[in-house]
Protein backbone atom coordinates (compact mmCIF):
# COMPACT_ATOMS: atom_id res chain seq x y z
CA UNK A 1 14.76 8.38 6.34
CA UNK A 2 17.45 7.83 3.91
CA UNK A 3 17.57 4.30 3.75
CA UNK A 4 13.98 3.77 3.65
CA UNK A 5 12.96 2.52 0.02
CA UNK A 6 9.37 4.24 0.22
CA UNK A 7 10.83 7.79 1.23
CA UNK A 8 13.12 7.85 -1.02
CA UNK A 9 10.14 7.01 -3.96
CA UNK A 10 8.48 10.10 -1.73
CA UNK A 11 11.38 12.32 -2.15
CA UNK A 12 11.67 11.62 -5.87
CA UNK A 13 14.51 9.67 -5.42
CA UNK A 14 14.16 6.41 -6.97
CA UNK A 15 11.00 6.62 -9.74
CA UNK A 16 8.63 3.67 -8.84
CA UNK A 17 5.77 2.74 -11.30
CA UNK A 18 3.06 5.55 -10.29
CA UNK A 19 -0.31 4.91 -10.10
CA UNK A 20 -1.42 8.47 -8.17
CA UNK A 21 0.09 10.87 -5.85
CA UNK A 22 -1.19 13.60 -3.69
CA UNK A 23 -0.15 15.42 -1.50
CA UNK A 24 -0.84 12.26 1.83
CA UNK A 25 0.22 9.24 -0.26
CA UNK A 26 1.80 7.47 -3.05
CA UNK A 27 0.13 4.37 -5.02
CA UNK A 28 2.39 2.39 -7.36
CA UNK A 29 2.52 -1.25 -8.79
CA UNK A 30 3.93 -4.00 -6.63
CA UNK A 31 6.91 -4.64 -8.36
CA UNK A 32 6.72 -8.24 -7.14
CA UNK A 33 2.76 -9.01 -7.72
CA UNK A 34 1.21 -11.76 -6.33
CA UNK A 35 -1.93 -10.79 -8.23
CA UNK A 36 -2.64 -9.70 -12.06
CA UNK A 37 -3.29 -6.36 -10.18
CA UNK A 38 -0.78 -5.34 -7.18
CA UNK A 39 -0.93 -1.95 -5.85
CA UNK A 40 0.52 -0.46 -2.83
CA UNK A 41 -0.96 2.71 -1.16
CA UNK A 42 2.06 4.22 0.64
CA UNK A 43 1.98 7.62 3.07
CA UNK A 44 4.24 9.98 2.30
CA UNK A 45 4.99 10.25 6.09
CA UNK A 46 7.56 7.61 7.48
CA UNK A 47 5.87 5.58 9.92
CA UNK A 48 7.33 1.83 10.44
CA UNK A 49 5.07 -0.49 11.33
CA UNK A 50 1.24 -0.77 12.01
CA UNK A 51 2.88 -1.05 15.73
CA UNK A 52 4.00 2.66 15.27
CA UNK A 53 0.50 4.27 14.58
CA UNK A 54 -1.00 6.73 16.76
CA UNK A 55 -4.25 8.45 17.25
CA UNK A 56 -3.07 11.20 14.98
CA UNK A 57 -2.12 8.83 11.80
CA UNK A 58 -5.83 8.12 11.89
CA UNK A 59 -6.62 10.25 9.28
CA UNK A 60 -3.51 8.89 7.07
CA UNK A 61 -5.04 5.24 7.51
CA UNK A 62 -8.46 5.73 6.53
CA UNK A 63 -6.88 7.76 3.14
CA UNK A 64 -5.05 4.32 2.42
CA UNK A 65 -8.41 3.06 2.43
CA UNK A 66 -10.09 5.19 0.91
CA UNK A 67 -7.50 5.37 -2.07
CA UNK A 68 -7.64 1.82 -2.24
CA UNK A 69 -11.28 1.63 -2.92
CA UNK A 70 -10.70 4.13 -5.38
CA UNK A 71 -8.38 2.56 -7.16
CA UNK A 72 -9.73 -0.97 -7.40
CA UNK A 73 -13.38 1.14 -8.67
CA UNK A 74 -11.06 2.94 -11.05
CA UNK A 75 -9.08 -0.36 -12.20
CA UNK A 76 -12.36 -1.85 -12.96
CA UNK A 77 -12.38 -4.41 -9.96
CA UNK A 78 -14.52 -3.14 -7.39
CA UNK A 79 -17.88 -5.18 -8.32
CA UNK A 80 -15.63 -8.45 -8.23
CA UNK A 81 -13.74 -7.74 -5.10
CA UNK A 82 -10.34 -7.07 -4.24
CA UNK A 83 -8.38 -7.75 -0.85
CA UNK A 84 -6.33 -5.44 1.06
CA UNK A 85 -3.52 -6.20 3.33
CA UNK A 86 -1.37 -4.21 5.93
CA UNK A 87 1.24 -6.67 6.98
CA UNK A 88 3.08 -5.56 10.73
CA UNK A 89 7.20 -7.09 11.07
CA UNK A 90 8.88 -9.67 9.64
CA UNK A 91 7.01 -13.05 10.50
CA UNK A 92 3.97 -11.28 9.01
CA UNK A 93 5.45 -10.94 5.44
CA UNK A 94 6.59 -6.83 6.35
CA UNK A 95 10.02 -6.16 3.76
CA UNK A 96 9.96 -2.50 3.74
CA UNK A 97 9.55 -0.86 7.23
CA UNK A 98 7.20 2.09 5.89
CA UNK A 99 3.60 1.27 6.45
CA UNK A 100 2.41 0.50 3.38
CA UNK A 101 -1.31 -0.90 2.23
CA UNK A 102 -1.29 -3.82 -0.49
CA UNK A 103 -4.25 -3.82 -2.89
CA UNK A 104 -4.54 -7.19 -4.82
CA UNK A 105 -7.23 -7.94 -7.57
CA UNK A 106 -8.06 -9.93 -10.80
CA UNK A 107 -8.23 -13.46 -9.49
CA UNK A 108 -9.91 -15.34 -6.79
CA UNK A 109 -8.49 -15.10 -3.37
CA UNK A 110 -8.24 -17.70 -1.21
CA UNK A 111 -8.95 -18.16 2.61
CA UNK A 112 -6.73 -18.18 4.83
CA UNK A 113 -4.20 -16.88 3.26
CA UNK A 114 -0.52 -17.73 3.15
């Protein structure tokens, strides 16, 4: 999708700030955190919204996941904690219509949130 901001980071369009690639995903810093750490774990595939998953992405989703855990381990913030969000349209905070899994750390969180 050429107007998509996260396929064109996948295509090598636009460089974001890269945390890891592989061949399933992308994971770069937010570059609006709202956390001293702000990651996003992105799939390289285009799918839209959480609303847009099938039975197939299943495998995609639980690599977000799993990357995500990964990353807040390598990062140093796994023993602490960490949240992870996967907002779905606009009224639930969604800007960029590529699913895309937000990894926050390095402060307390605070329930519920925003």
């Amino acid at each position: 999708m050429s107007d998509c901001l996260f396929c064109r980071m996948v295509s090598g369009d636009i460089k974001p700030d890269l945390l890891h690639a592989d061949e399933h995903l992308l994971v770069i810093r937010d570059i609006n955190p709202q956390a001293p750490f702000h990651a996003l774990v992105i799939p390289r595939e285009h799918i839209a919204t959480l609303n847009d998953l099938e039975p197939r992405h299943a495998d995609t989703v639980g690599r977000m996941y799993l990357a995500a855990r990964d990353l807040a381990a390598a990062q140093g913030f796994a023993a602490d904690g960490f949240r992870t969000v996967m907002n779905c349209n606009r009224l639930a905070g969604q800007t960029v219509f590529h699913i895309h899994l937000h990894v926050l750390a390095g402060r307390a969180m605070h329930w519920p949130p925003g």
